[in-house]
Each structure stands twice: as C-alpha cells, then as structure tokens.
N, C-alpha and C. Protein backbone atom coordinates (compact mmCIF):
# COMPACT_ATOMS: atom_id res chain seq x y z
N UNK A 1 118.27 102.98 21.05
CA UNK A 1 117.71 102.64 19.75
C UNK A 1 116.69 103.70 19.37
N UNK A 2 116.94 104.22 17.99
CA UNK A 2 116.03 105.28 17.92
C UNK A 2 115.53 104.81 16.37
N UNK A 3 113.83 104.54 16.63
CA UNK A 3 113.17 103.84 15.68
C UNK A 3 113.30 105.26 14.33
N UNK A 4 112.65 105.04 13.22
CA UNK A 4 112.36 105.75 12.35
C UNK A 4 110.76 106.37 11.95
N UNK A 5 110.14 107.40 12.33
CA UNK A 5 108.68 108.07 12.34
C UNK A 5 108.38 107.76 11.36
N UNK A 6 107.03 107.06 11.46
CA UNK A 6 105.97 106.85 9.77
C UNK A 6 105.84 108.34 9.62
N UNK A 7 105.41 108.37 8.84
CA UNK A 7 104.84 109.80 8.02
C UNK A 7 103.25 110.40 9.18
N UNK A 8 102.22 109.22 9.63
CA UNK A 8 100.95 109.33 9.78
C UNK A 8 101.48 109.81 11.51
N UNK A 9 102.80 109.56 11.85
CA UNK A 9 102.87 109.58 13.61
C UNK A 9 103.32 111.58 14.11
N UNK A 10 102.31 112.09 14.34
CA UNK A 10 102.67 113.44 14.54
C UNK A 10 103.34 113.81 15.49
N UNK A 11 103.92 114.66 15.78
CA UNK A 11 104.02 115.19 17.35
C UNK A 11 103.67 115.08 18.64
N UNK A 12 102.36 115.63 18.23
CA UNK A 12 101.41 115.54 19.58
C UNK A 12 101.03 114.18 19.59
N UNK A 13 101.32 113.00 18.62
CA UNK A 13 101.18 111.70 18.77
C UNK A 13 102.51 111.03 19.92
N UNK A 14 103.58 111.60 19.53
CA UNK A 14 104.22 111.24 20.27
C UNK A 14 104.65 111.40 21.66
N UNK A 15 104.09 112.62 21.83
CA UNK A 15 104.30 113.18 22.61
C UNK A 15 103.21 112.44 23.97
N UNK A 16 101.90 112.04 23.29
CA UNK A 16 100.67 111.47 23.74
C UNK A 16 101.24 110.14 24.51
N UNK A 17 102.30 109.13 23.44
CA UNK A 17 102.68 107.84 23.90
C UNK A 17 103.56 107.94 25.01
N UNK A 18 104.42 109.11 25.02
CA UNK A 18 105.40 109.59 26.27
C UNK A 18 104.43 109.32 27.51
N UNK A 19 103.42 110.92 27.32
CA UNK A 19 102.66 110.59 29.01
C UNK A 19 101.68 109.42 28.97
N UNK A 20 101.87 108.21 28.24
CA UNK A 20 100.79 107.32 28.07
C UNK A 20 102.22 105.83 29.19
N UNK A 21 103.40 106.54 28.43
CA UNK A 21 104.54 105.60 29.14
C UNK A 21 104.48 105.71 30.49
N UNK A 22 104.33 107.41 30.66
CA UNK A 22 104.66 107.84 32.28
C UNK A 22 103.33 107.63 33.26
N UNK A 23 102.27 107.12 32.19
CA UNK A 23 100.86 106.74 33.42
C UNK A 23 101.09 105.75 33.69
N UNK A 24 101.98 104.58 33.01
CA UNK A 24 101.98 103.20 33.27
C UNK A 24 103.30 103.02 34.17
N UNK A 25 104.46 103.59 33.95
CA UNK A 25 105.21 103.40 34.98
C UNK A 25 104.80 103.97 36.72
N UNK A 26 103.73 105.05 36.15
CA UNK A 26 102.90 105.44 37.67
C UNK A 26 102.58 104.47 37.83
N UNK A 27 101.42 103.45 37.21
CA UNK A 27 100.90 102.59 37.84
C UNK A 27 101.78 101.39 38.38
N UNK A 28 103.12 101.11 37.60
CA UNK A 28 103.35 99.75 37.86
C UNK A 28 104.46 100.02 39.55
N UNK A 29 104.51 101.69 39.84
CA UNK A 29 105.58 102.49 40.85
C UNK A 29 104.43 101.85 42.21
N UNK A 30 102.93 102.45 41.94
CA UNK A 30 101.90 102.53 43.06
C UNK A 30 100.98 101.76 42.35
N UNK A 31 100.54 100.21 42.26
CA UNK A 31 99.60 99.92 41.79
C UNK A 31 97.67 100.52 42.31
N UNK A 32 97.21 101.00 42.23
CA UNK A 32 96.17 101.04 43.06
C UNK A 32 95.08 101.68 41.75
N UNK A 33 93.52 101.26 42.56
CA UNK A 33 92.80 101.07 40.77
C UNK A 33 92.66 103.03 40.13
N UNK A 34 93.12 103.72 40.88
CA UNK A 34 92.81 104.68 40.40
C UNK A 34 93.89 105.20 38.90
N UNK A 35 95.07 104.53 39.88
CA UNK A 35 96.14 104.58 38.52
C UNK A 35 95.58 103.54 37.27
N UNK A 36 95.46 103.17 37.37
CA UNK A 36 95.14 101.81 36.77
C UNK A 36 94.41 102.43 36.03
N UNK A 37 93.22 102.91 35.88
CA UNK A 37 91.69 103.06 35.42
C UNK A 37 92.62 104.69 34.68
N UNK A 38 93.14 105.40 35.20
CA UNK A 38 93.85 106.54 34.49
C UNK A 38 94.35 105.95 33.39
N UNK A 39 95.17 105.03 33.67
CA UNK A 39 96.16 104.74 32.22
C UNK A 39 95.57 103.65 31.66
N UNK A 40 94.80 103.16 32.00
CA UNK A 40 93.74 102.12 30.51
C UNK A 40 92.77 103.07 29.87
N UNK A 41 92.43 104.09 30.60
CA UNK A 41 91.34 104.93 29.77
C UNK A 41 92.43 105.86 28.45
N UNK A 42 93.27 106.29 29.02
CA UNK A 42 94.56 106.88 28.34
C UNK A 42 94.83 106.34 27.04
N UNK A 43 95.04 104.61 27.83
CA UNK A 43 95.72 103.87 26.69
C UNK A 43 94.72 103.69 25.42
N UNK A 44 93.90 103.44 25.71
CA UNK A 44 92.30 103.14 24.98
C UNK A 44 92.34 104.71 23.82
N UNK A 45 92.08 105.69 24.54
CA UNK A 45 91.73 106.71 23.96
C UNK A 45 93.38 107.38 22.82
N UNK A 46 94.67 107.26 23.06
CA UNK A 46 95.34 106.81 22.58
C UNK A 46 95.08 106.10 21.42
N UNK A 47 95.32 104.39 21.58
CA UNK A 47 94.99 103.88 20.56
C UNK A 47 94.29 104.38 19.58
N UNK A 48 92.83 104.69 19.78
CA UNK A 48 91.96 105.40 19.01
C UNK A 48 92.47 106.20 18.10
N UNK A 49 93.28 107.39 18.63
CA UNK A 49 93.57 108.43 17.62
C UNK A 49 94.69 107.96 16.84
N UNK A 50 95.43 107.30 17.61
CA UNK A 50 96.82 106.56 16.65
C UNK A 50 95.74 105.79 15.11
N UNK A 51 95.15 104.80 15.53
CA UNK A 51 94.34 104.17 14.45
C UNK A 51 93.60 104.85 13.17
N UNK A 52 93.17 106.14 13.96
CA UNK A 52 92.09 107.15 13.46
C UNK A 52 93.71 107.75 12.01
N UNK A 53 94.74 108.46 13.17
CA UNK A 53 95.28 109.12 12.11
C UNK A 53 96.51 108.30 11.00
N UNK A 54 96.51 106.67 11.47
CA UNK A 54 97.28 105.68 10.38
C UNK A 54 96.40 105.86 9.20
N UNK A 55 95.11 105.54 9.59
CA UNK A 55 93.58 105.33 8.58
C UNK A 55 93.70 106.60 7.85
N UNK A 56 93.86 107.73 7.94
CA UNK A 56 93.50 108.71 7.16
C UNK A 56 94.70 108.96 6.83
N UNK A 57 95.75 108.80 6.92
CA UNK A 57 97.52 109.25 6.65
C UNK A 57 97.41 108.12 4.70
N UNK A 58 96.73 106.95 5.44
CA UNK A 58 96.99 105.81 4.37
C UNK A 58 95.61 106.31 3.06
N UNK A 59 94.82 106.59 3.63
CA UNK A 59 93.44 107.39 2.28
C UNK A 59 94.20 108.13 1.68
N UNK A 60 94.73 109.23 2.21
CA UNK A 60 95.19 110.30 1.24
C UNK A 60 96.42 109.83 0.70
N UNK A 61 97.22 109.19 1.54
CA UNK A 61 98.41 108.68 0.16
C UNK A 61 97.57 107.65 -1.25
N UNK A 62 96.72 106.83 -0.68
CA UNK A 62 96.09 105.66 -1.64
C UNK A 62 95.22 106.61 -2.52
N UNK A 63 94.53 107.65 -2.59
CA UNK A 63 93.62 108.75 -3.09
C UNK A 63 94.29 109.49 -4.47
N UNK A 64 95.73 109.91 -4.22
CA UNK A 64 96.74 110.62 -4.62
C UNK A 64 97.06 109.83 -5.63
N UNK A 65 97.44 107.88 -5.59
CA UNK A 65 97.78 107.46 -6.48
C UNK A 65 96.78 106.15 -6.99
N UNK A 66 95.81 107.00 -7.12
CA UNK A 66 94.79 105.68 -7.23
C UNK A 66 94.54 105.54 -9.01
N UNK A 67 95.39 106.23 -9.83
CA UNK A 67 95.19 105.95 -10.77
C UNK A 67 96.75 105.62 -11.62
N UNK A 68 97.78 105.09 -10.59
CA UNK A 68 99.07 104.21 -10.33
C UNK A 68 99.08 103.38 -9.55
N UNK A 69 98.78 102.59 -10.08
CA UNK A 69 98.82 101.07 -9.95
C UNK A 69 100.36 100.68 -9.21
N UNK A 70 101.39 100.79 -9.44
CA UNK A 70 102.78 100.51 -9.62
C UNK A 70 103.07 101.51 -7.72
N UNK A 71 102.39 102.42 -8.22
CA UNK A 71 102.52 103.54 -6.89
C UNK A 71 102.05 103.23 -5.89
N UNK A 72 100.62 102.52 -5.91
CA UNK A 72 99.59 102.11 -4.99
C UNK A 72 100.04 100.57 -4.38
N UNK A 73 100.62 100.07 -5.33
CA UNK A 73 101.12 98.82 -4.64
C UNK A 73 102.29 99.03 -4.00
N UNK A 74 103.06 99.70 -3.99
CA UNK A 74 104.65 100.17 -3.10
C UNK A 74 103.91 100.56 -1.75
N UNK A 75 103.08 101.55 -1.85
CA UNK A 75 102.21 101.61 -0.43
C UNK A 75 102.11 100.44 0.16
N UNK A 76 101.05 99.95 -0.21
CA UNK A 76 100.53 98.42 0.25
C UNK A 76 101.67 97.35 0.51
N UNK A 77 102.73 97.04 0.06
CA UNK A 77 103.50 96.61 0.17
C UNK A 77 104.52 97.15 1.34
C-alpha cells in the first residue's frame, strides 16, 4: 500500500520516519532502556518537526488565499 504525500511531508521528513521505524523495531528486536530512551527521544523530536512543518505548510497556503474565501475553505475542508 503506497499512501499519497501531503504537500507539507518533505524528504528528509520521510526519510526521518524510516530511521524513526528502524529505532523501534531495534527496540522491540532487544528491548533494553537504552534502546528505548533512543527511540522515544527520536520519536518526540520527530513529532516536533512533523507538527512544526504541517503548521507552516498550512500558513502559507491559508496566507496566499486569505482574501478567497471559496479557496480558504477547500483547505480547511
């Protein structure tokens, strides 16, 4: 199954969730807290930038048509 990329998900985003996959299958291969504490700090810091670059992907499209109404709601929607 091969999903379809938002616009806001870059490269190096994806590329980020890959070795974010391969810290957690480390951990779930060898549980022990060092893995563990690797891939929650990962996952955490991850999240962050994923959130960081949805948030600013969605300003500049909403910025662009903030004086289309009709435009701005197809976003939002």
């Amino acid at each position: 199954m091969h999903l379809k990329n938002p616009g806001w998900l870059s490269t190096g985003l994806l590329k980020s969730i890959k070795r974010k996959y391969s810290l957690y299958k480390k951990f779930l291969k060898s549980p022990s807290p060092f893995n563990e504490s690797s891939y929650k700090t990962y996952r955490n810091k991850l999240n962050h930038y994923l959130r960081l670059a949805k948030r600013s992907y969605y300003e500049v499209k909403l910025k662009t048509l903030k004086n289309n109404i009709k435009g701005t709601w197809n976003i939002l929607n």
